[in-house]
C-alpha atoms as a PDB file:
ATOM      1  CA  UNK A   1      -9.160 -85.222-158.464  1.00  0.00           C
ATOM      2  CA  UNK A   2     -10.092 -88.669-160.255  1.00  0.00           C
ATOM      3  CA  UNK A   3     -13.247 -88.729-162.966  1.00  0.00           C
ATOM      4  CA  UNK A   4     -14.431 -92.216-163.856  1.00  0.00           C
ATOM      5  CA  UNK A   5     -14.974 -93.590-167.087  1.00  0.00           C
ATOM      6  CA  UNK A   6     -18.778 -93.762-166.322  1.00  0.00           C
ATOM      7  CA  UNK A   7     -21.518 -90.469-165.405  1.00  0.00           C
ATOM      8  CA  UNK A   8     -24.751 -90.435-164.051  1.00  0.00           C
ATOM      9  CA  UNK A   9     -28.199 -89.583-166.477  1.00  0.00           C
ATOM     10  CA  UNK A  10     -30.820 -88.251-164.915  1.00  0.00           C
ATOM     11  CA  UNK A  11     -34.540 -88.447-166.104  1.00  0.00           C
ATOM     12  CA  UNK A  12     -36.629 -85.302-165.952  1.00  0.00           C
ATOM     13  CA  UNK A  13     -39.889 -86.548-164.070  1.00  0.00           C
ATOM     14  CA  UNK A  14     -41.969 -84.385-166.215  1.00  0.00           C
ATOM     15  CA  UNK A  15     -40.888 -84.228-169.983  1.00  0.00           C
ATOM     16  CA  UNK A  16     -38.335 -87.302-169.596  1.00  0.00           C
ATOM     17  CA  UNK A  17     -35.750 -84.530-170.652  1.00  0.00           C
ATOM     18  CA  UNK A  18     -32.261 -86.146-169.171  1.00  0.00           C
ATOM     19  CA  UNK A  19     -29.303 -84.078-167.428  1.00  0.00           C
ATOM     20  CA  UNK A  20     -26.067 -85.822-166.926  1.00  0.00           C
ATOM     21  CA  UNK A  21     -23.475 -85.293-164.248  1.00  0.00           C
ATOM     22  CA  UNK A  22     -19.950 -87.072-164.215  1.00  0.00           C
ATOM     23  CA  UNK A  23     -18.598 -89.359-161.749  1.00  0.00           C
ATOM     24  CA  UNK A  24     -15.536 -88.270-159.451  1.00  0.00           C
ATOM     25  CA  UNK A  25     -14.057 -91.073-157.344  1.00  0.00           C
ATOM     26  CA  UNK A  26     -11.637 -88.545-155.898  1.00  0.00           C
ATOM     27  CA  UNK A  27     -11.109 -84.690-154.663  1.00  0.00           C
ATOM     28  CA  UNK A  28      -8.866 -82.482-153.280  1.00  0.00           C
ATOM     29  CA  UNK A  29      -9.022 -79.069-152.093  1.00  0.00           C
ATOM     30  CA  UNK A  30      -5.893 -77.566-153.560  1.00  0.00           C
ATOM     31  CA  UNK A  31      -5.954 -73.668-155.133  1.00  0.00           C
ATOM     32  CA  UNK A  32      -9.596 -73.713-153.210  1.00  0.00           C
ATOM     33  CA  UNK A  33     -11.367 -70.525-151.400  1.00  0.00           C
ATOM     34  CA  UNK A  34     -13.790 -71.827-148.958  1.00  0.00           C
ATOM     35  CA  UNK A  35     -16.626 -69.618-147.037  1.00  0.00           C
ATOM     36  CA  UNK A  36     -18.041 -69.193-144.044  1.00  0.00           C
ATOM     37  CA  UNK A  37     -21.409 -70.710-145.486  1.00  0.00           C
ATOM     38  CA  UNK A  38     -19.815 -74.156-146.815  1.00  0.00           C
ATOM     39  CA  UNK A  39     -19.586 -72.243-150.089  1.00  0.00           C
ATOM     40  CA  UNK A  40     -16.926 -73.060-152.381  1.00  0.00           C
ATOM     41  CA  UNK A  41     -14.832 -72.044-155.073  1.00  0.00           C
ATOM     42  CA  UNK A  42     -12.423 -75.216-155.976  1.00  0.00           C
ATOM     43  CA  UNK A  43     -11.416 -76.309-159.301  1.00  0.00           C
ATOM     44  CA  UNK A  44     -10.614 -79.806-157.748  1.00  0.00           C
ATOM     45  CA  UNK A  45     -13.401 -79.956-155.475  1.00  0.00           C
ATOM     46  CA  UNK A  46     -16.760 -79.503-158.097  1.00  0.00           C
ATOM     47  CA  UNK A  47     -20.050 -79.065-156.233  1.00  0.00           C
ATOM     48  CA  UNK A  48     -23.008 -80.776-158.501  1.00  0.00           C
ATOM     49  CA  UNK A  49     -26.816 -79.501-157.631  1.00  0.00           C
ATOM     50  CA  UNK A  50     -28.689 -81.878-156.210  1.00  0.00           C
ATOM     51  CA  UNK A  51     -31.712 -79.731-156.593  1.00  0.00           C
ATOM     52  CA  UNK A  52     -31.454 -78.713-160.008  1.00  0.00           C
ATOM     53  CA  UNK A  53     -34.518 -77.885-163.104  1.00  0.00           C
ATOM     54  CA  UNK A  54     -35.376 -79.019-166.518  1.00  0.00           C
ATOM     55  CA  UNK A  55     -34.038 -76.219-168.921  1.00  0.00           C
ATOM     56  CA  UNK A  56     -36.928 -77.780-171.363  1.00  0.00           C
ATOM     57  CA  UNK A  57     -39.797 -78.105-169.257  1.00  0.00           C
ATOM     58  CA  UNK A  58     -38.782 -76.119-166.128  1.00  0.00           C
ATOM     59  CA  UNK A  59     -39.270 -78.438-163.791  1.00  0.00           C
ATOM     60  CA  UNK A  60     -37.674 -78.204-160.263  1.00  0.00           C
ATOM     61  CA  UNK A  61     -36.813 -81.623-158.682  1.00  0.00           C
ATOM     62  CA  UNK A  62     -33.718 -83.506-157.015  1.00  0.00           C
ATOM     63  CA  UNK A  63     -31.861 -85.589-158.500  1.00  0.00           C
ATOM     64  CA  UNK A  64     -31.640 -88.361-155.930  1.00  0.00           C
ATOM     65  CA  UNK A  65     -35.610 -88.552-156.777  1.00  0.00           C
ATOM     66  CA  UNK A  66     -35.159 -89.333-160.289  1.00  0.00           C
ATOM     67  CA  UNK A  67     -34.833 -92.609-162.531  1.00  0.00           C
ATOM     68  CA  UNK A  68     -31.368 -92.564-163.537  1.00  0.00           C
ATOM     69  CA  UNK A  69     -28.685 -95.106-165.289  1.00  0.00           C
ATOM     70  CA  UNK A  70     -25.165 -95.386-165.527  1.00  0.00           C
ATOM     71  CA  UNK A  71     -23.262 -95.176-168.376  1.00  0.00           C
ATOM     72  CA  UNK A  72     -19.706 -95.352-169.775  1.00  0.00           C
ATOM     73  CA  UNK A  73     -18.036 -92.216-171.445  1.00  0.00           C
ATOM     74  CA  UNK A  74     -16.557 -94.878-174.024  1.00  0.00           C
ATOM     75  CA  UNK A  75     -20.161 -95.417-174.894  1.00  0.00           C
ATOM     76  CA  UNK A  76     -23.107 -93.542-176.748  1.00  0.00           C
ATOM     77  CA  UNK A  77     -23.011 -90.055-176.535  1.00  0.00           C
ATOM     78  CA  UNK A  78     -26.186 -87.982-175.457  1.00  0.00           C
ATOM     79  CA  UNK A  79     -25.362 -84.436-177.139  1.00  0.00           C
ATOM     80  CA  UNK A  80     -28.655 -83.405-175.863  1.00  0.00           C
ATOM     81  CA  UNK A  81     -28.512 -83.866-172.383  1.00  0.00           C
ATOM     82  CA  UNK A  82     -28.515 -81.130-169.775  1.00  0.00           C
ATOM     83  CA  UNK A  83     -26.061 -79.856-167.369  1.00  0.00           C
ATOM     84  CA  UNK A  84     -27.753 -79.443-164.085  1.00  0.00           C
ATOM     85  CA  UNK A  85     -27.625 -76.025-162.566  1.00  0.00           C
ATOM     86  CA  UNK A  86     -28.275 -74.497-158.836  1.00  0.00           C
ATOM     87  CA  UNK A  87     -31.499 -72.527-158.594  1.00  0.00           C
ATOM     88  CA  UNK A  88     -31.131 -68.694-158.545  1.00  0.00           C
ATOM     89  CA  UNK A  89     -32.433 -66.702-155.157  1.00  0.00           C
ATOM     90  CA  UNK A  90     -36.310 -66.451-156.373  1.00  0.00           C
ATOM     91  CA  UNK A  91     -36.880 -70.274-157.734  1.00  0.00           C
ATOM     92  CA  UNK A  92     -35.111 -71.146-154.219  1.00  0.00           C
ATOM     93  CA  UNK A  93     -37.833 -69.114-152.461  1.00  0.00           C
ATOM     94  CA  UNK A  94     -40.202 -70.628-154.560  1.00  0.00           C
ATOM     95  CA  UNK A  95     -39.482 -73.831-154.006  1.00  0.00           C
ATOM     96  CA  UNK A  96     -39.620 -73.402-150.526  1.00  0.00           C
ATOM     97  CA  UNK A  97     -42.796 -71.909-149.956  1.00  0.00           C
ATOM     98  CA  UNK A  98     -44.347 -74.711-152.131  1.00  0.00           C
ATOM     99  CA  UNK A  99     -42.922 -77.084-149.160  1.00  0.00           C
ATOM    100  CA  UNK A 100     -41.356 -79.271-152.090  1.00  0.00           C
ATOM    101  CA  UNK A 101     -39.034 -81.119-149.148  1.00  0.00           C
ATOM    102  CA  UNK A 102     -40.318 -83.745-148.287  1.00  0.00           C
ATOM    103  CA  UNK A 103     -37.640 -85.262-145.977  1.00  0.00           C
ATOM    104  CA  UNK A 104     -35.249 -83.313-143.511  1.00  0.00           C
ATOM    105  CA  UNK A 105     -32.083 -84.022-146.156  1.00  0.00           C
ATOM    106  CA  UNK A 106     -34.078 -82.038-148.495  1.00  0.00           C
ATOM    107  CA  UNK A 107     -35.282 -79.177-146.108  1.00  0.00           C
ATOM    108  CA  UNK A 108     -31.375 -78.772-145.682  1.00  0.00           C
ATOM    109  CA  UNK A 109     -30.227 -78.712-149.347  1.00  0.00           C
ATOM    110  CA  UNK A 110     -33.247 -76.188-149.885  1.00  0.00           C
ATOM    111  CA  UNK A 111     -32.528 -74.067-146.781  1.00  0.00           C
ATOM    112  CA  UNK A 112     -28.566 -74.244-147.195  1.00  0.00           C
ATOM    113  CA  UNK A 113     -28.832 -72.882-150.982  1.00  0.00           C
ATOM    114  CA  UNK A 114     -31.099 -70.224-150.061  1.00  0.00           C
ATOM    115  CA  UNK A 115     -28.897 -68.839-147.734  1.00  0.00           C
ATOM    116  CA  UNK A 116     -26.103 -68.980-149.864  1.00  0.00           C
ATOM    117  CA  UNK A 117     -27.842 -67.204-152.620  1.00  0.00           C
ATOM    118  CA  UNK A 118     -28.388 -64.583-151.155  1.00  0.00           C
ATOM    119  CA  UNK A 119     -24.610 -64.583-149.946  1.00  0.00           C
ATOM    120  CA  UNK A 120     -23.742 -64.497-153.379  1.00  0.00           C
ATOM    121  CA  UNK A 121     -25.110 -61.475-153.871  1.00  0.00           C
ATOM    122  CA  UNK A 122     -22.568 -60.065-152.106  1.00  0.00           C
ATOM    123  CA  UNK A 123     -19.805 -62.677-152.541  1.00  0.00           C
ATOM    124  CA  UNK A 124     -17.698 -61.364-155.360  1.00  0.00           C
ATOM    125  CA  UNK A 125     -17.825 -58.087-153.552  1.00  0.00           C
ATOM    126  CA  UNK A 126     -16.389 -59.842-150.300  1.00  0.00           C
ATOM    127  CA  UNK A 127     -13.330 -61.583-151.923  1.00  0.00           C
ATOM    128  CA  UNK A 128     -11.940 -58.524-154.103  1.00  0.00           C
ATOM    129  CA  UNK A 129     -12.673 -56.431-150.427  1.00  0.00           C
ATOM    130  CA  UNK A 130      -9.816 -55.486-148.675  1.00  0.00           C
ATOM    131  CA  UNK A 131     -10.842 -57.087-145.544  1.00  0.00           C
ATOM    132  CA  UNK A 132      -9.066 -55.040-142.934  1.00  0.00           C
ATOM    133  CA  UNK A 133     -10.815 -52.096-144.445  1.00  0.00           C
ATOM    134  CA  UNK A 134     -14.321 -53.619-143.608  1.00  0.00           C
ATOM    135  CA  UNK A 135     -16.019 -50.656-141.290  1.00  0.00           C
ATOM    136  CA  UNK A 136     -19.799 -50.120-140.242  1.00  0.00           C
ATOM    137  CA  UNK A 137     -20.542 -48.120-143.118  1.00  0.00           C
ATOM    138  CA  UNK A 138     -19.637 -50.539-145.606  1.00  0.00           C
ATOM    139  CA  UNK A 139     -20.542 -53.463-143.627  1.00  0.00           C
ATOM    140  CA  UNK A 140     -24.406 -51.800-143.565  1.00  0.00           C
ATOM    141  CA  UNK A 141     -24.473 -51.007-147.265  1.00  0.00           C
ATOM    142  CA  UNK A 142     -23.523 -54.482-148.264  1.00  0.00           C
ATOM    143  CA  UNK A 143     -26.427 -55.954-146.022  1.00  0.00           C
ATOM    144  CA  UNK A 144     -29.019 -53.735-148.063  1.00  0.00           C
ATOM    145  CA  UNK A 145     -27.607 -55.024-151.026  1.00  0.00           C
ATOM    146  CA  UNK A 146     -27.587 -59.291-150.060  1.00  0.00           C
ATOM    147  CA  UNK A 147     -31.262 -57.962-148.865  1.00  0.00           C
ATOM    148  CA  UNK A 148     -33.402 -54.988-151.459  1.00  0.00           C
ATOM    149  CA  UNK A 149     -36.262 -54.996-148.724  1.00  0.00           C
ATOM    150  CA  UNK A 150     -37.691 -55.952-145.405  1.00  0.00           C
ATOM    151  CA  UNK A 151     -39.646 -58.446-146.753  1.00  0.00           C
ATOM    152  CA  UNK A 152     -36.027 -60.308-148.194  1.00  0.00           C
ATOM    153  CA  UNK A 153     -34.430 -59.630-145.131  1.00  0.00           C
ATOM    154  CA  UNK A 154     -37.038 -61.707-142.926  1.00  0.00           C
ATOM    155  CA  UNK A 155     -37.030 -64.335-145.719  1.00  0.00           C
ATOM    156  CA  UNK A 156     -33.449 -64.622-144.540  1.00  0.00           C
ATOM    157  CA  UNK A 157     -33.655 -64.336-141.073  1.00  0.00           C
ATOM    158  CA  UNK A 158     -36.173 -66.930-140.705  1.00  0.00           C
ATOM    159  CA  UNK A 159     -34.397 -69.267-143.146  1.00  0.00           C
ATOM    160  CA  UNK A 160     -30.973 -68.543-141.060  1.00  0.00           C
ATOM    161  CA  UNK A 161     -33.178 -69.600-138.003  1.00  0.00           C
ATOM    162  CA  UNK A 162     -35.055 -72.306-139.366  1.00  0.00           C
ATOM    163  CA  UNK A 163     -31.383 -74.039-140.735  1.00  0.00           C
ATOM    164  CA  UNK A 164     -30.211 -73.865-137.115  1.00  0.00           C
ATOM    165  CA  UNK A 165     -33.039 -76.332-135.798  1.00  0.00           C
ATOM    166  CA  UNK A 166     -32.613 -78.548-138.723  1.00  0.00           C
ATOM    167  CA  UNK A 167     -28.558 -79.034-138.113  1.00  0.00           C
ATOM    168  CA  UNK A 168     -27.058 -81.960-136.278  1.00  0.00           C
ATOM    169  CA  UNK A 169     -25.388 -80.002-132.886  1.00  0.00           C
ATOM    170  CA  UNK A 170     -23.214 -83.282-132.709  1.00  0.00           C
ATOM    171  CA  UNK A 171     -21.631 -82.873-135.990  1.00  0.00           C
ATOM    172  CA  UNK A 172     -18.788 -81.100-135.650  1.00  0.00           C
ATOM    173  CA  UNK A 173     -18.558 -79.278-139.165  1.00  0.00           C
ATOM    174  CA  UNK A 174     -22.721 -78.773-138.436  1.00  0.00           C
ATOM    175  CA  UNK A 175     -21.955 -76.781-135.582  1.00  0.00           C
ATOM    176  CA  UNK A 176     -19.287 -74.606-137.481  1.00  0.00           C
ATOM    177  CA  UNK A 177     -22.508 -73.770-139.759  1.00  0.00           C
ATOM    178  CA  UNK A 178     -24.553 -73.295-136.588  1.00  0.00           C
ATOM    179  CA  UNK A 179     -22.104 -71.004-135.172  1.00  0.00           C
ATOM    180  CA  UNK A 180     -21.920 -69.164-138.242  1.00  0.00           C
ATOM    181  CA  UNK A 181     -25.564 -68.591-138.898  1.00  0.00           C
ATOM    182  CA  UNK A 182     -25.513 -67.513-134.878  1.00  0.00           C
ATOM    183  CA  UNK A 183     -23.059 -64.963-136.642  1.00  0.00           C
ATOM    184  CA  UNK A 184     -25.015 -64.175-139.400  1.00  0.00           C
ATOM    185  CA  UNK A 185     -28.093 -63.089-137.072  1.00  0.00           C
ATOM    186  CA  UNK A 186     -25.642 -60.991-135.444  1.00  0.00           C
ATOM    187  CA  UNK A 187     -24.925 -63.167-132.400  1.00  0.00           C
ATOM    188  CA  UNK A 188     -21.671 -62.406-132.012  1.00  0.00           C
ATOM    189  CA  UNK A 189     -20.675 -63.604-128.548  1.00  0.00           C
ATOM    190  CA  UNK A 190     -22.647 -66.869-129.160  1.00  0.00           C
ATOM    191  CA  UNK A 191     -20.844 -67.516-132.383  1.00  0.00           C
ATOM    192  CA  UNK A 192     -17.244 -67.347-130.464  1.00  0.00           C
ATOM    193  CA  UNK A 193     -18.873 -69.118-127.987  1.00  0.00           C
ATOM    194  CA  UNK A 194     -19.533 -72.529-129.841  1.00  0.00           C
ATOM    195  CA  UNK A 195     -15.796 -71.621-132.131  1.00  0.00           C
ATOM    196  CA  UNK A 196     -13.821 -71.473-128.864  1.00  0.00           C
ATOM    197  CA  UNK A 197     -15.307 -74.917-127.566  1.00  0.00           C
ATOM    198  CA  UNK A 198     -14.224 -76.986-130.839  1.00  0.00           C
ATOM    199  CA  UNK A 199     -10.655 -78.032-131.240  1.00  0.00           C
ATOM    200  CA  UNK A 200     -10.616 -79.159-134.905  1.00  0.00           C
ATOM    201  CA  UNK A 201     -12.849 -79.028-137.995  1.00  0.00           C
ATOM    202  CA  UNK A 202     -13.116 -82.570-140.144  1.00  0.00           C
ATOM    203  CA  UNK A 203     -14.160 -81.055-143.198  1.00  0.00           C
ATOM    204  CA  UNK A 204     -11.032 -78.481-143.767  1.00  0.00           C
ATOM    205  CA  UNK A 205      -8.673 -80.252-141.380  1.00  0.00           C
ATOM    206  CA  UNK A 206      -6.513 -79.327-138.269  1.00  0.00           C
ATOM    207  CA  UNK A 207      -3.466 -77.539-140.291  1.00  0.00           C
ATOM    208  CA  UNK A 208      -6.770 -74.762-141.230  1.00  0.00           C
ATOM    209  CA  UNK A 209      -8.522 -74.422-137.217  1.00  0.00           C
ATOM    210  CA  UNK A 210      -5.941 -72.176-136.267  1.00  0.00           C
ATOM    211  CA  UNK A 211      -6.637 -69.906-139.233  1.00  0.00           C
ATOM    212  CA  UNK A 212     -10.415 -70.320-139.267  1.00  0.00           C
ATOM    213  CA  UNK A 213     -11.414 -69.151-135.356  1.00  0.00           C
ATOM    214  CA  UNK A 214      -8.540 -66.383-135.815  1.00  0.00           C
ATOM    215  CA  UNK A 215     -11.093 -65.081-138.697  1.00  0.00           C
ATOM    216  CA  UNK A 216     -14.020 -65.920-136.611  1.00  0.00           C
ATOM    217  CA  UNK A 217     -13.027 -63.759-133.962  1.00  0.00           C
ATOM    218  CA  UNK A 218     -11.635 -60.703-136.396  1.00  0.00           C
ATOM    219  CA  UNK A 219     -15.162 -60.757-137.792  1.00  0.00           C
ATOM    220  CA  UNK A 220     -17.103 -61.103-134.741  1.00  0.00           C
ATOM    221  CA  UNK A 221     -15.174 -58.662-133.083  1.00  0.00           C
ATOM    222  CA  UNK A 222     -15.920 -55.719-135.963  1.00  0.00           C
ATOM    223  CA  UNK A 223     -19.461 -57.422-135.641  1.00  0.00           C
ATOM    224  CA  UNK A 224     -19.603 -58.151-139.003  1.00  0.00           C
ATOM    225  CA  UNK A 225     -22.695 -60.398-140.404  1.00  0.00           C
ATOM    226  CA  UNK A 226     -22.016 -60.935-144.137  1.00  0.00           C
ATOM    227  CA  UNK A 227     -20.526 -64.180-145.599  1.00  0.00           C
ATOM    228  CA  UNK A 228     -16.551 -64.007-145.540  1.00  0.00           C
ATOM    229  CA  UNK A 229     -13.678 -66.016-146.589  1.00  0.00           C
ATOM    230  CA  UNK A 230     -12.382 -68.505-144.308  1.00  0.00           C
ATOM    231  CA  UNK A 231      -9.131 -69.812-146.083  1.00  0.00           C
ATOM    232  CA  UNK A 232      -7.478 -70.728-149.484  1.00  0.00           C
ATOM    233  CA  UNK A 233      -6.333 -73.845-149.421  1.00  0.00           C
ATOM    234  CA  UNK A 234      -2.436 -74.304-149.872  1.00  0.00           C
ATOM    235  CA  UNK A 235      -1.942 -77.542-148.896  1.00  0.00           C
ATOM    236  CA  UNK A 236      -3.537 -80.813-150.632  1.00  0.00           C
ATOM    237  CA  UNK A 237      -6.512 -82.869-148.358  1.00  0.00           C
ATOM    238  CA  UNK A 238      -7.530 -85.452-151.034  1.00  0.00           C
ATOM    239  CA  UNK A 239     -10.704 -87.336-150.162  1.00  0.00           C
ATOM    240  CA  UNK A 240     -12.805 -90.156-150.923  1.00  0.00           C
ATOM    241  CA  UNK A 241     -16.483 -89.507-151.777  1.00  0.00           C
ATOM    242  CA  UNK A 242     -19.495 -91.721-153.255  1.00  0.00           C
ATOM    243  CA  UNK A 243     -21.488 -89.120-154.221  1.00  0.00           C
ATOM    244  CA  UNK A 244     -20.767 -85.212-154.920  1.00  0.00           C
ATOM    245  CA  UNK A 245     -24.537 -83.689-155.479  1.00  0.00           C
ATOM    246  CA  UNK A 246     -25.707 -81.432-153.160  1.00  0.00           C
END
């Protein structure tokens, strides 16, 4: 992973509050556990919010909205400025019955982090799980916990749903994501259907396919709906990037 000697400041669009984000020219995915939602865990490979809020003001907004400048590390330093966070489950739901998307790049960062917040509910739980050990019963008891009520468990479904129409079925690490939400709605066989037709996966490379559908189908195959680990990543894939928000 590379950092630049400049970062990003962002300007709050209501109380001119700024939040600051660094630069990275370079990442790899080395040490890295990756999920079936796109989630990630990787020193090497930081996510930054693109949808973020003023700690001051509380102001929800994205980032690629707002006036920003470019400025060196070697230069003045802004001891004041914010580090921008992710949204927890209930400003994400907020957010998105207020319709605050207003193009389809934003519906999908809104609809993508919603989806994994409520994962995360149950994330932690998933990675110190012994997976083989996985059965109905505890399958069922995690899905009341990632959902308290009927009410959050439609929120979910229709989010899971509403993601699906908004992905590019061309794109092949989309259609991983498509094939998992299929999953998450507990469409098993159409989940393997759409794994078993692709032959590689850009995002985590070929050395990982083998390893990915062989989870796909374990977890399909115990009918299991809940966000799981896909791989850790034991062998470097350094990549280029302009931008990291989002």
């Amino acid at each position: 992973m590379d950092i630049s000697s400049d970062y990003n400041r962002y300007k709050c669009p209501r109380c001119g509050s700024f939040l600051q984000t660094m630069i990275f020219t370079s990442f790899n995915n080395l040490g890295g556990t990756f999920w079936s939602d796109g989630s990630s865990s990787a020193m090497m490979s930081p996510r930054v919010p693109n949808l973020t809020k003023c700690k001051k003001c509380n102001a929800v907004f994205f980032l690629h909205n707002c006036e920003h400048t470019k400025e060196s590390i070697y230069g003045k330093k802004h001891k004041d400025d914010q580090d921008p966070e992710f949204l927890n489950l209930d400003e994400l739901i907020k957010v998105l019955k207020e319709k605050a998307a207003k193009t389809k790049y934003e519906k999908l960062i809104i609809r993508h982090e919603l989806w994994r917040a409520f994962n995360s509910r149950i994330r932690h739980t998933m990675y110190m799980e012994d997976i083989q050990h996985l059965n109905a019963k505890k399958i069922a008891a995690l899905e009341q916990e990632m959902c308290k009520d009927k009410k959050e468990k439609d929120i979910y479904e229709k989010n899971c749903k509403a993601l699906i129409k908004l992905l590019d079925p061309k794109d092949v690490d989309d259609i991983y994501t498509i094939a998992d939400l299929y999953r998450t709605l507990g469409e098993f066989e159409k989940c393997m259907e759409i794994i078993d037709g692709l032959k590689t996966m850009v995002y985590a490379g070929d050395y990982y396919y083998k390893k990915i559908k062989y989870n796909y189908r374990r977890e399909c195959k115990r009918r299991n709906p809940l966000v799981f680990e896909l791989y850790t990543a034991d062998r470097l894939k350094e990549y280029k990037v302009e931008s990291r928000e989002g």
